[in-house]
N, C-alpha and C. Protein backbone atom coordinates (compact mmCIF):
# COMPACT_ATOMS: atom_id res chain seq x y z
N UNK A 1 40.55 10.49 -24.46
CA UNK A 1 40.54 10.29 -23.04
C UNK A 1 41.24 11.48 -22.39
N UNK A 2 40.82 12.22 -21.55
CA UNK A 2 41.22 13.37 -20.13
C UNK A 2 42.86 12.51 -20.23
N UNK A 3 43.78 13.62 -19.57
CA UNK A 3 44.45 13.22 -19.41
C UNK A 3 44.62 13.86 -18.09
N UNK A 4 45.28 12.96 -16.98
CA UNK A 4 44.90 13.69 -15.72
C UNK A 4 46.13 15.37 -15.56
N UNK A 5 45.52 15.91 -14.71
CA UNK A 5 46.86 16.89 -14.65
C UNK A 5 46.51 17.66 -13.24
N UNK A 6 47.06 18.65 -12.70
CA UNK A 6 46.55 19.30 -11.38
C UNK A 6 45.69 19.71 -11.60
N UNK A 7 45.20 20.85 -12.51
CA UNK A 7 44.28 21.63 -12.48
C UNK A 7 43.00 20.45 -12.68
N UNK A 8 42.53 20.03 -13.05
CA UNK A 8 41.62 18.61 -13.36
C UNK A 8 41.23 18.25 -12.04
N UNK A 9 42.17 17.87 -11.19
CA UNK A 9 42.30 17.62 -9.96
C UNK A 9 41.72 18.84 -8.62
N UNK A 10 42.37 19.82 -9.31
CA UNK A 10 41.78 21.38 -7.59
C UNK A 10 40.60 21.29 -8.31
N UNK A 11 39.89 20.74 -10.00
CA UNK A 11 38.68 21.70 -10.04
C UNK A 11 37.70 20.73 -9.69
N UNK A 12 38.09 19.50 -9.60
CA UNK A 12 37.39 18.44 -9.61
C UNK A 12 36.85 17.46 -7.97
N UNK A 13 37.85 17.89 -6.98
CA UNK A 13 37.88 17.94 -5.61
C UNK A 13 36.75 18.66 -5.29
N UNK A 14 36.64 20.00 -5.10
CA UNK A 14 35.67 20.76 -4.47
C UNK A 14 34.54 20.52 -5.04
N UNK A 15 33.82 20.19 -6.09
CA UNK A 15 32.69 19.97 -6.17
C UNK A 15 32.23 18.33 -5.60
N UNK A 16 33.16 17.55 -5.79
CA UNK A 16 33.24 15.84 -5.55
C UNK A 16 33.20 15.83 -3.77
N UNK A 17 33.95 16.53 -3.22
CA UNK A 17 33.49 16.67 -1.81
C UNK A 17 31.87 17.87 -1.84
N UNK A 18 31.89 18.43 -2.11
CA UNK A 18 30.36 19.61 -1.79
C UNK A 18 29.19 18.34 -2.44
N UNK A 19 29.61 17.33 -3.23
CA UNK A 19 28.51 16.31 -3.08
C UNK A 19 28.37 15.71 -2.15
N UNK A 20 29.72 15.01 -2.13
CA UNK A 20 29.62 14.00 -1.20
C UNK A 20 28.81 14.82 0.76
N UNK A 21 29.67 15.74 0.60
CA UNK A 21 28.89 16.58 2.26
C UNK A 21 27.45 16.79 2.08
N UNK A 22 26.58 17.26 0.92
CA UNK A 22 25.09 17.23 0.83
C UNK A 22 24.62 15.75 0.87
N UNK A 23 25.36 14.62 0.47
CA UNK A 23 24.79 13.34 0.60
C UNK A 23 24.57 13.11 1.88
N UNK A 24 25.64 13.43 2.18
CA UNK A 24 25.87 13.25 3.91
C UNK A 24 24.58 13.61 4.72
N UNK A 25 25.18 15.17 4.50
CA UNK A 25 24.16 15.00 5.56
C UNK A 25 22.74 15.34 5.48
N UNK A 26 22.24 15.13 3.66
CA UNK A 26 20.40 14.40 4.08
C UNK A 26 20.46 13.22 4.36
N UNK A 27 22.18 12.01 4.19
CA UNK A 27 21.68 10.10 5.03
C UNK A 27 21.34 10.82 6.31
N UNK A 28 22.45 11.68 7.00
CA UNK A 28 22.23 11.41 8.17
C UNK A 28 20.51 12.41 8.75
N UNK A 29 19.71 13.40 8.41
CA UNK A 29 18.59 13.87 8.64
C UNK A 29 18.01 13.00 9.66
N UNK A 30 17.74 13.15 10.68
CA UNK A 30 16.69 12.27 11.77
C UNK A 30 15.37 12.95 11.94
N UNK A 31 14.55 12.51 11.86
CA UNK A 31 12.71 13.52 11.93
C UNK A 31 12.89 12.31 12.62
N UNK A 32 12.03 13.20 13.90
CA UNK A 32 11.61 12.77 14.97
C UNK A 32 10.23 12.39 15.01
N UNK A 33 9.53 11.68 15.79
CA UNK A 33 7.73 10.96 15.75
C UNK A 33 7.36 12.40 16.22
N UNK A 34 7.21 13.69 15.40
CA UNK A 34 5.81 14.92 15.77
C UNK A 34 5.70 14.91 14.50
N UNK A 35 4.61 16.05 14.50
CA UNK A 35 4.01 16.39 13.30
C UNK A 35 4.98 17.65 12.86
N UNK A 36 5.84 18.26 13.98
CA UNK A 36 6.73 19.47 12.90
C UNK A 36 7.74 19.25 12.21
N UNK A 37 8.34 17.95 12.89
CA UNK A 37 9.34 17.27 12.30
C UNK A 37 9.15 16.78 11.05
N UNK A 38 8.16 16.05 10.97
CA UNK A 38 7.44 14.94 10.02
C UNK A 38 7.39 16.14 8.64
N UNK A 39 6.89 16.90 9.35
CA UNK A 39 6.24 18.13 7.83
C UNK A 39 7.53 19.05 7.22
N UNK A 40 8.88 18.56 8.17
CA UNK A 40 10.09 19.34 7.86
C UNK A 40 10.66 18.81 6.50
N UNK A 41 10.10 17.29 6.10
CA UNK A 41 10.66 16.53 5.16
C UNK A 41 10.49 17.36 3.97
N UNK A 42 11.30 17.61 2.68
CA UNK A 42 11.06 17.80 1.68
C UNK A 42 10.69 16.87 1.26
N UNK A 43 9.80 17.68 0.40
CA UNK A 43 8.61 16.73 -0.81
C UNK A 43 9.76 16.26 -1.92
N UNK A 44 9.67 14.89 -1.94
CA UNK A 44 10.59 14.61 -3.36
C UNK A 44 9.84 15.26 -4.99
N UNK A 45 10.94 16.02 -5.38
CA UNK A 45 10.69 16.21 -6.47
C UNK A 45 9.28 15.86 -7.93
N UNK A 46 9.94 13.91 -7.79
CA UNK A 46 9.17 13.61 -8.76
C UNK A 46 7.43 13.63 -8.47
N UNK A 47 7.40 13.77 -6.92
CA UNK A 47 5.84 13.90 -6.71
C UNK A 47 4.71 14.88 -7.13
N UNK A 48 5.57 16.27 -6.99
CA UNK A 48 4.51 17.53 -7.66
C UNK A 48 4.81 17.68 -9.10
N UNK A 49 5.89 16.80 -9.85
CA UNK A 49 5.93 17.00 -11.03
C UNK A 49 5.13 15.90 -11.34
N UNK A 50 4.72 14.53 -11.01
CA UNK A 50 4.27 13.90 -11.71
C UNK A 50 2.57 14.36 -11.62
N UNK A 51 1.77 15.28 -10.77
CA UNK A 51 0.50 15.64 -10.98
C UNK A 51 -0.80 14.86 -10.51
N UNK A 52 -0.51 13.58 -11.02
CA UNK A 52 -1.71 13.24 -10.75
C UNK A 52 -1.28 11.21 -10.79
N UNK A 53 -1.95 10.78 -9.42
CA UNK A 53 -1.55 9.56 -9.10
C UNK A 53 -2.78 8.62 -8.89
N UNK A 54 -2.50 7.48 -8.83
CA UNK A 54 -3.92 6.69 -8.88
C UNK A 54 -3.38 5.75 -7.30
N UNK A 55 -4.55 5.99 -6.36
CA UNK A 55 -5.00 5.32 -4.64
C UNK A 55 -5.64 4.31 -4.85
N UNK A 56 -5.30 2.87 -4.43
CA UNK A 56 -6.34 1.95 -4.56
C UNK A 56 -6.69 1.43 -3.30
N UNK A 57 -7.77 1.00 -2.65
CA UNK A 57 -7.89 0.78 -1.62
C UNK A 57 -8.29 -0.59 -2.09
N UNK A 58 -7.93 -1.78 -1.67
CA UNK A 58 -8.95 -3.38 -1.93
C UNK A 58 -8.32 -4.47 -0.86
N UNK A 59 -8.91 -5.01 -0.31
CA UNK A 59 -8.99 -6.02 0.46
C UNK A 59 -9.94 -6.87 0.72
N UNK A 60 -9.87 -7.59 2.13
CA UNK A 60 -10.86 -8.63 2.20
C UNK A 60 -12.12 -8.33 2.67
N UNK A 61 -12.36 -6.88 2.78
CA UNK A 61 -13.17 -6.42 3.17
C UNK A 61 -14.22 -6.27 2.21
N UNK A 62 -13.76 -6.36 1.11
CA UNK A 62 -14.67 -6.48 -0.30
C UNK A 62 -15.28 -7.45 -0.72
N UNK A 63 -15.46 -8.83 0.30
CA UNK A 63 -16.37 -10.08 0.25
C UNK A 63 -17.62 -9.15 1.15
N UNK A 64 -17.43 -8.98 2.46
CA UNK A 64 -18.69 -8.62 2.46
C UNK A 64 -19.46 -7.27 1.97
N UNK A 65 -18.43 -6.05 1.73
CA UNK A 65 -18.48 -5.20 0.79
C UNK A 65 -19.73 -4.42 1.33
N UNK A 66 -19.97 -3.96 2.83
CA UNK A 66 -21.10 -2.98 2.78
C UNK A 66 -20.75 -2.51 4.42
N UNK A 67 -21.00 -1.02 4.32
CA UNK A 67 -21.32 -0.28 5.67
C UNK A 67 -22.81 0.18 5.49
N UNK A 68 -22.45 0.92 7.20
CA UNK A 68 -23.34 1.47 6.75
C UNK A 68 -23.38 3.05 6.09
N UNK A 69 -24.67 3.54 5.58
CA UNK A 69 -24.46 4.91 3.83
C UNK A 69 -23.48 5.55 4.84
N UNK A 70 -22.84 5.92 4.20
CA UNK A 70 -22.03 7.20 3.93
C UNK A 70 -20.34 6.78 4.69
N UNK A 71 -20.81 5.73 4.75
CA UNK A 71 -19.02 4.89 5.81
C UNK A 71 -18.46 4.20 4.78
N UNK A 72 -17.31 3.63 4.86
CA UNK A 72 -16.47 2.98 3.99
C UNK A 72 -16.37 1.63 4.33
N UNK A 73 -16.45 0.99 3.47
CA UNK A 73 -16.66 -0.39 4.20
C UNK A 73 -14.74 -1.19 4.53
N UNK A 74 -14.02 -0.56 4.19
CA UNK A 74 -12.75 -1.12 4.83
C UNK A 74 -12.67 -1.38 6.09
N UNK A 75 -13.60 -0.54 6.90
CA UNK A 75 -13.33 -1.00 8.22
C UNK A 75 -14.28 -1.72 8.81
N UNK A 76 -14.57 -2.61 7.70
CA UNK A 76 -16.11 -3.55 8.32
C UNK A 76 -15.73 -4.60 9.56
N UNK A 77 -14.22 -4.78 10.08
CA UNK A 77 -13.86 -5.39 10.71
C UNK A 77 -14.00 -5.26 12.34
N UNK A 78 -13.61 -3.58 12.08
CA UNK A 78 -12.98 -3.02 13.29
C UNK A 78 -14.76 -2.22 13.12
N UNK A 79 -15.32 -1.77 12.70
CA UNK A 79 -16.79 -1.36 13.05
C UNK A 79 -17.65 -3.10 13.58
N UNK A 80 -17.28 -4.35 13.18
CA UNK A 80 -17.91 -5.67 13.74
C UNK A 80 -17.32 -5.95 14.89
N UNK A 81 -16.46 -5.45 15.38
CA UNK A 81 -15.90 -5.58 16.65
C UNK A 81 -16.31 -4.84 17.44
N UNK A 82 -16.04 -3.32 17.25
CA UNK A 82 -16.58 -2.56 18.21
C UNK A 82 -18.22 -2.68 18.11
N UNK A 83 -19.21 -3.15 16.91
CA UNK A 83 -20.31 -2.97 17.16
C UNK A 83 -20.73 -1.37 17.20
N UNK A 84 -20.13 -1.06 16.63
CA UNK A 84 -20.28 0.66 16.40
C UNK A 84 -21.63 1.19 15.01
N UNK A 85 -21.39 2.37 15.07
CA UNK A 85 -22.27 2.99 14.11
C UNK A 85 -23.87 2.12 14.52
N UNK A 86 -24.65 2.06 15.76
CA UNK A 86 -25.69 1.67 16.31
C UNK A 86 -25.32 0.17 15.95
N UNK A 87 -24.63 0.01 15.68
CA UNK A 87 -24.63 -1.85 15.78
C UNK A 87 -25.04 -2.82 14.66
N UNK A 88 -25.18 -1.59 13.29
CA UNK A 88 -25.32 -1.64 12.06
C UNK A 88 -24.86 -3.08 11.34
N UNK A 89 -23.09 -2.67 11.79
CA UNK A 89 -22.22 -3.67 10.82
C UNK A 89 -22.27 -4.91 11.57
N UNK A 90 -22.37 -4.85 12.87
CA UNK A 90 -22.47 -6.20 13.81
C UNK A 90 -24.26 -6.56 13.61
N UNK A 91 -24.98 -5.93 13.31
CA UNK A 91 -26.29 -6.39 12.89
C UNK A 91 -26.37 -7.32 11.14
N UNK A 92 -26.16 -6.43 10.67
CA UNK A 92 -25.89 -7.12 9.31
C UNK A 92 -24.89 -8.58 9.56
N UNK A 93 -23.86 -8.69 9.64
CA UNK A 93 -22.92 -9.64 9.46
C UNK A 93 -23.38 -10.93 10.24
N UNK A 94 -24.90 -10.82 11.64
CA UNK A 94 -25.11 -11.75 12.12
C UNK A 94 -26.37 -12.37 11.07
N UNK A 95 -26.96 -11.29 10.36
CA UNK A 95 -28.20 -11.39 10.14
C UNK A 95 -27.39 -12.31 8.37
N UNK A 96 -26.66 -11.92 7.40
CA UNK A 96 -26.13 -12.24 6.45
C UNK A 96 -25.28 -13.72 6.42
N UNK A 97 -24.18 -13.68 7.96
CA UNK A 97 -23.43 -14.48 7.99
C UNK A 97 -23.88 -15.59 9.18
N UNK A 98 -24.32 -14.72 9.80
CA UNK A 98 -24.24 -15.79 11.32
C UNK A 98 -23.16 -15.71 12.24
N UNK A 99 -23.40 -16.36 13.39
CA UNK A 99 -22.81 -15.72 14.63
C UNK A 99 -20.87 -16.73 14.42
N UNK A 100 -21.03 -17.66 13.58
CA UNK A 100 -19.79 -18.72 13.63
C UNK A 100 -18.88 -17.87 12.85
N UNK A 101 -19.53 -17.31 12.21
CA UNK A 101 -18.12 -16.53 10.69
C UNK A 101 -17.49 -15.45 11.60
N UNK A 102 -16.06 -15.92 10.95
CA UNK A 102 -15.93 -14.72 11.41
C UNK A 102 -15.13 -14.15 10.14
N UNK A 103 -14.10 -12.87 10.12
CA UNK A 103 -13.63 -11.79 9.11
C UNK A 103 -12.67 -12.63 8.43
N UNK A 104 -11.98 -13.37 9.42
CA UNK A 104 -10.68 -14.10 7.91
C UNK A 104 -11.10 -15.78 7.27
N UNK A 105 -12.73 -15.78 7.61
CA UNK A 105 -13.33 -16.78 6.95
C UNK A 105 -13.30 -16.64 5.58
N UNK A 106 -13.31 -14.82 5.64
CA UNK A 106 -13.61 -14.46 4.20
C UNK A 106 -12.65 -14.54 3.14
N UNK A 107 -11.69 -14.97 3.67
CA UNK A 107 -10.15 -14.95 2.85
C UNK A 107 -10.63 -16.12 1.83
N UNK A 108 -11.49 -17.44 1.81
CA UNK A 108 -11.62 -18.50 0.46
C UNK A 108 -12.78 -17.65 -0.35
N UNK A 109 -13.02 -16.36 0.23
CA UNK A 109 -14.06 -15.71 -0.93
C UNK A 109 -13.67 -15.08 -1.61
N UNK A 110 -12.70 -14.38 -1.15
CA UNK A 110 -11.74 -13.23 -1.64
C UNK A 110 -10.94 -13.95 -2.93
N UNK A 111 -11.76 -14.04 -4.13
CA UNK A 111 -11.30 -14.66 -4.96
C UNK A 111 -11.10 -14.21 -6.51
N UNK A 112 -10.82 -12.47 -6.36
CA UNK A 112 -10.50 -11.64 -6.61
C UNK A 112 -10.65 -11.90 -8.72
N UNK A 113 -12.13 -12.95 -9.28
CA UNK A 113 -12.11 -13.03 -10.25
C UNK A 113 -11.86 -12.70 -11.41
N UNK A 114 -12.05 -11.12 -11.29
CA UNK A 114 -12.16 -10.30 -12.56
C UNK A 114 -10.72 -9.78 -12.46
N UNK A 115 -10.06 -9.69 -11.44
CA UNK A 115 -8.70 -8.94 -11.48
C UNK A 115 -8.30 -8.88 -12.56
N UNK A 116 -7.73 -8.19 -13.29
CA UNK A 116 -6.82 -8.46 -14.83
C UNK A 116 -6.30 -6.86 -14.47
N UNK A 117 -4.70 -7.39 -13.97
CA UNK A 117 -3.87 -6.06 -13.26
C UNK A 117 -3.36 -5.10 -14.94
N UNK A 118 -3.12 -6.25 -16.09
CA UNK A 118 -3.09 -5.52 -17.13
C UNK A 118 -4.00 -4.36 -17.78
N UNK A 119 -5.23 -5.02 -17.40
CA UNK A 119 -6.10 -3.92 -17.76
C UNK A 119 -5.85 -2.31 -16.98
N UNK A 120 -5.74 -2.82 -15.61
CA UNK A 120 -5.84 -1.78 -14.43
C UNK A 120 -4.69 -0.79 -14.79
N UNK A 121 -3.48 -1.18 -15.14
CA UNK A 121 -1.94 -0.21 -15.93
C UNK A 121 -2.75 0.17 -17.06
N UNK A 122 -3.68 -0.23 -17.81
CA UNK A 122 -3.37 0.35 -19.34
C UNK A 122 -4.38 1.69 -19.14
N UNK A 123 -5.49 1.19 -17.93
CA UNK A 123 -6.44 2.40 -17.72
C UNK A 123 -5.53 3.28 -17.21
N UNK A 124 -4.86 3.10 -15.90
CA UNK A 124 -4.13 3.74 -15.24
C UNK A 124 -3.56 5.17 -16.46
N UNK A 125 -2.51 4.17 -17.10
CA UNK A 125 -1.94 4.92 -18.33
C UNK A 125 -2.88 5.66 -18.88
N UNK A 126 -3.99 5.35 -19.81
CA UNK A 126 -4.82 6.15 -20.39
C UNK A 126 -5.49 7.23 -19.34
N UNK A 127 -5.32 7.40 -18.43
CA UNK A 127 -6.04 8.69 -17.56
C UNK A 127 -4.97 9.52 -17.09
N UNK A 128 -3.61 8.98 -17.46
CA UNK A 128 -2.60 10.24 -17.13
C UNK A 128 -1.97 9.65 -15.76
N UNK A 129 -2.22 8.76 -15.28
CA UNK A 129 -1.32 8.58 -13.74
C UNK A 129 -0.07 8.84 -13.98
N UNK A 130 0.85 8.95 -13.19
CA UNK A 130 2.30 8.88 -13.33
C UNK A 130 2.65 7.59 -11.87
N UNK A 131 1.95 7.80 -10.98
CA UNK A 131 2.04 6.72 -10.20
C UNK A 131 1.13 6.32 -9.39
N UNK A 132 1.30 4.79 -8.55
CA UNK A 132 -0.16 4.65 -7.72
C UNK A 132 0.48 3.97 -6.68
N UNK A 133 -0.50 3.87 -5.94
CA UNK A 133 -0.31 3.75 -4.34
C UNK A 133 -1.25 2.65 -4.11
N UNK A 134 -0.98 1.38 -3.39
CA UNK A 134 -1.64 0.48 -3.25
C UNK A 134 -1.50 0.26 -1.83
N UNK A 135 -2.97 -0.06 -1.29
CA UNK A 135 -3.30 0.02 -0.09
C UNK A 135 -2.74 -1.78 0.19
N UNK A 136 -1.95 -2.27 0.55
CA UNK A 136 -1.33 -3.95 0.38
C UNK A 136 -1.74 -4.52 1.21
N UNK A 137 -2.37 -3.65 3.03
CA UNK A 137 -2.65 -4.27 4.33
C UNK A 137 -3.27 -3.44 4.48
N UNK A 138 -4.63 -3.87 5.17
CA UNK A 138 -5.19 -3.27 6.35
C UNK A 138 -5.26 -3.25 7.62
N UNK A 139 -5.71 -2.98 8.48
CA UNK A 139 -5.79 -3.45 9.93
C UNK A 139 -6.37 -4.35 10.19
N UNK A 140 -6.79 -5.16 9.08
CA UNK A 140 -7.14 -6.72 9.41
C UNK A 140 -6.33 -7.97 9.41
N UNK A 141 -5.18 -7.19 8.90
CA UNK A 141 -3.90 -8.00 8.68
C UNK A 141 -3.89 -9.28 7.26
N UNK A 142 -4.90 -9.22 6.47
CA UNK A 142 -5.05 -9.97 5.78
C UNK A 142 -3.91 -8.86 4.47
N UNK A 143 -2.87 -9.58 4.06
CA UNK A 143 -2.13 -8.59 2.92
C UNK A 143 -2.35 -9.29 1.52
N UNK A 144 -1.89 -8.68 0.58
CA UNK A 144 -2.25 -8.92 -0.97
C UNK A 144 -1.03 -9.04 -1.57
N UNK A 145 0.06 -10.08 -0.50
CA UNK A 145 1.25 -10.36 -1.10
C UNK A 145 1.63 -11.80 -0.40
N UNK A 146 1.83 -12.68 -0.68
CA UNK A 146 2.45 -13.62 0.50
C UNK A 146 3.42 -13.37 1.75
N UNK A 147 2.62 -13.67 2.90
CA UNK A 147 2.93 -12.58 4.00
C UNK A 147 3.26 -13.97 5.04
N UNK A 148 4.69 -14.39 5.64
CA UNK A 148 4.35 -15.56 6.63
C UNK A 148 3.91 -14.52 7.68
N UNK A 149 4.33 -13.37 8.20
CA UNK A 149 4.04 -12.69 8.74
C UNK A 149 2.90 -12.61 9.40
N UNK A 150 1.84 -12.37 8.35
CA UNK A 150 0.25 -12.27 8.57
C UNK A 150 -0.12 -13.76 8.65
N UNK A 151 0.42 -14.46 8.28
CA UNK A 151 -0.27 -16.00 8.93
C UNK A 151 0.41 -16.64 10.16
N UNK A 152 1.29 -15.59 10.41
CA UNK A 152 1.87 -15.89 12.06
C UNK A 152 0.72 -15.87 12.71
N UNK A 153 0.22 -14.63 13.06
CA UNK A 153 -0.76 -13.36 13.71
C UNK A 153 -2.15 -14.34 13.37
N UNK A 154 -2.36 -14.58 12.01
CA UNK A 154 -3.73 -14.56 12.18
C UNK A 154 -4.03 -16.01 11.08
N UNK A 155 -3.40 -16.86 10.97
CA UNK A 155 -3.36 -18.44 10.93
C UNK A 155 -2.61 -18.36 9.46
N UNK A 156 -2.58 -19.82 8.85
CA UNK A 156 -1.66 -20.20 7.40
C UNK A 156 -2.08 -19.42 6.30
N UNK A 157 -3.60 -19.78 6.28
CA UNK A 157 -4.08 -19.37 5.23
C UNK A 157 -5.15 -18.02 5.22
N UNK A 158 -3.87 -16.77 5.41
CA UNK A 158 -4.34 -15.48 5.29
C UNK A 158 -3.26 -14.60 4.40
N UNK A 159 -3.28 -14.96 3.31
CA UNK A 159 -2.44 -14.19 1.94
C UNK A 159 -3.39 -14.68 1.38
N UNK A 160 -3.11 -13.82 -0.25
CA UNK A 160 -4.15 -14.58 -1.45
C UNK A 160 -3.40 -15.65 -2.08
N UNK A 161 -1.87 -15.75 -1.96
CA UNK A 161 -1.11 -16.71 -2.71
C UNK A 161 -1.67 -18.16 -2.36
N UNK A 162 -2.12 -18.38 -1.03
CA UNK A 162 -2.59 -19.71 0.04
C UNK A 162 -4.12 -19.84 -0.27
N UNK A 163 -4.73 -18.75 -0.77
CA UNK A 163 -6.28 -19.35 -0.37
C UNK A 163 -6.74 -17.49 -1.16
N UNK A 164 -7.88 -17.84 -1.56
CA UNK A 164 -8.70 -16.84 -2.55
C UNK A 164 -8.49 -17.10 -4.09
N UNK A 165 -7.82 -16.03 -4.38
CA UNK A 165 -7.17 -15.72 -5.73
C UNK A 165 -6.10 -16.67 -5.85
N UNK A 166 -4.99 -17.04 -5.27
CA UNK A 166 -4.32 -18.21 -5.42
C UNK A 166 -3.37 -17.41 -6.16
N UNK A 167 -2.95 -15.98 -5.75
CA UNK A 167 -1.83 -15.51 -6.38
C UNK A 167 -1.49 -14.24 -5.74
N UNK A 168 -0.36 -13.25 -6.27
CA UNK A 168 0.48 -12.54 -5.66
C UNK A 168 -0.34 -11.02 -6.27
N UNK A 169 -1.09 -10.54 -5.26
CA UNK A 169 -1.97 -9.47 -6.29
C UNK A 169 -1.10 -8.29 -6.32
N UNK A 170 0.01 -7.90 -5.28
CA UNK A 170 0.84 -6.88 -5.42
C UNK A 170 1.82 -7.20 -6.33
N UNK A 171 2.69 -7.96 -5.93
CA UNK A 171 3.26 -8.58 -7.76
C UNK A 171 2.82 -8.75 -8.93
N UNK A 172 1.63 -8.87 -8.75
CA UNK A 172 1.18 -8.99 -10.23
C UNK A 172 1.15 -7.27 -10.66
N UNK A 173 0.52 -6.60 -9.95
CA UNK A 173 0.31 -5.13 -10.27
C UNK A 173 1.16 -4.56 -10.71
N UNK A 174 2.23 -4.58 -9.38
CA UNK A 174 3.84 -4.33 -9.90
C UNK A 174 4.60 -4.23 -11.03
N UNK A 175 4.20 -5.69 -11.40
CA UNK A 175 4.68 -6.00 -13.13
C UNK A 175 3.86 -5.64 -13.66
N UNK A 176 2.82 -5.67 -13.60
CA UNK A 176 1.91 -4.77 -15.01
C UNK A 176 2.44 -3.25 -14.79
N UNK A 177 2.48 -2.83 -13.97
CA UNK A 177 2.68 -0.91 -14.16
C UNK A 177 3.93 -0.71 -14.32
N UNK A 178 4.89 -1.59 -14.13
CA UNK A 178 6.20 -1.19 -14.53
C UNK A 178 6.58 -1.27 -16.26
């Protein structure tokens, strides 16, 4: 065991404060809402070392699962509202669903069968990810975690824990990739 003494002490001060002042002051850093601010952030480290990450995009938007070519169907909500892209997605959804359905009807379809989050880590793993990014909410407010939140806004049964899958799809993921 060290035994304490002065010198231990002057050499051990100046570096123990020159931490503690760099801790400081990146807590205190404020970026402001622009884009020069925003882009002032350093990139954490482990991000350009880890190379290569896996994006998942999935929601309830994947019951009715179609735009129109070359669009993404995540925003089949907000394209059925506005009636956009010639009236495509609001054409289809009357012609498929009918005029009574509406988007968080789709939440007892959303029944997310095949999920097996184990599989999804072991691929993950076998293609080299180091990490992934899960899209949890959209702007439909329907989330893929038990949310009272989202069944404030948009009634009880809009999580998958309440109605679909009948479970916690971000938790489950969670624990599989960890």
């Amino acid at each position: 065991m060290a035994r304490f003494s002065p010198f231990n002490l002057r050499c051990t001060l100046p570096v123990l404060a020159a931490a503690l002042l760099s801790v400081a002051s990146v807590a205190q850093t404020r970026y402001q809402p622009n884009w020069e601010s925003i882009d002032s952030r350093p990139t954490p480290q482990w991000f350009p070392d880890a190379k290569f990450g896996i994006f998942v995009c999935w929601g309830l938007y994947s019951v009715p699962a179609w735009s129109p070519k070359g669009q993404y169907s995540e925003w089949y909500l907000y394209w059925l509202k506005q009636k956009s892209h010639d009236g495509k997605v609001f054409d289809f959804h009357q012609n498929k669903y009918g005029s009574d359905v509406e988007f968080k009807d789709f939440a007892p379809l959303f029944k997310a069968e095949l999920w097996n989050p184990d599989e999804w880590a072991d691929l993950f793993q076998k293609a080299g990810a180091r990490y992934i990014v899960f899209t949890t909410k959209h702007h439909s407010g329907y989330t893929l975690w038990p949310s009272r939140e989202a069944e404030q806004t948009w009634g009880e049964n809009y999580n998958p824990v309440k109605v679909g899958p009948k479970r916690d799809l971000v938790g489950d993921l969670t624990t599989a990739v960890r």
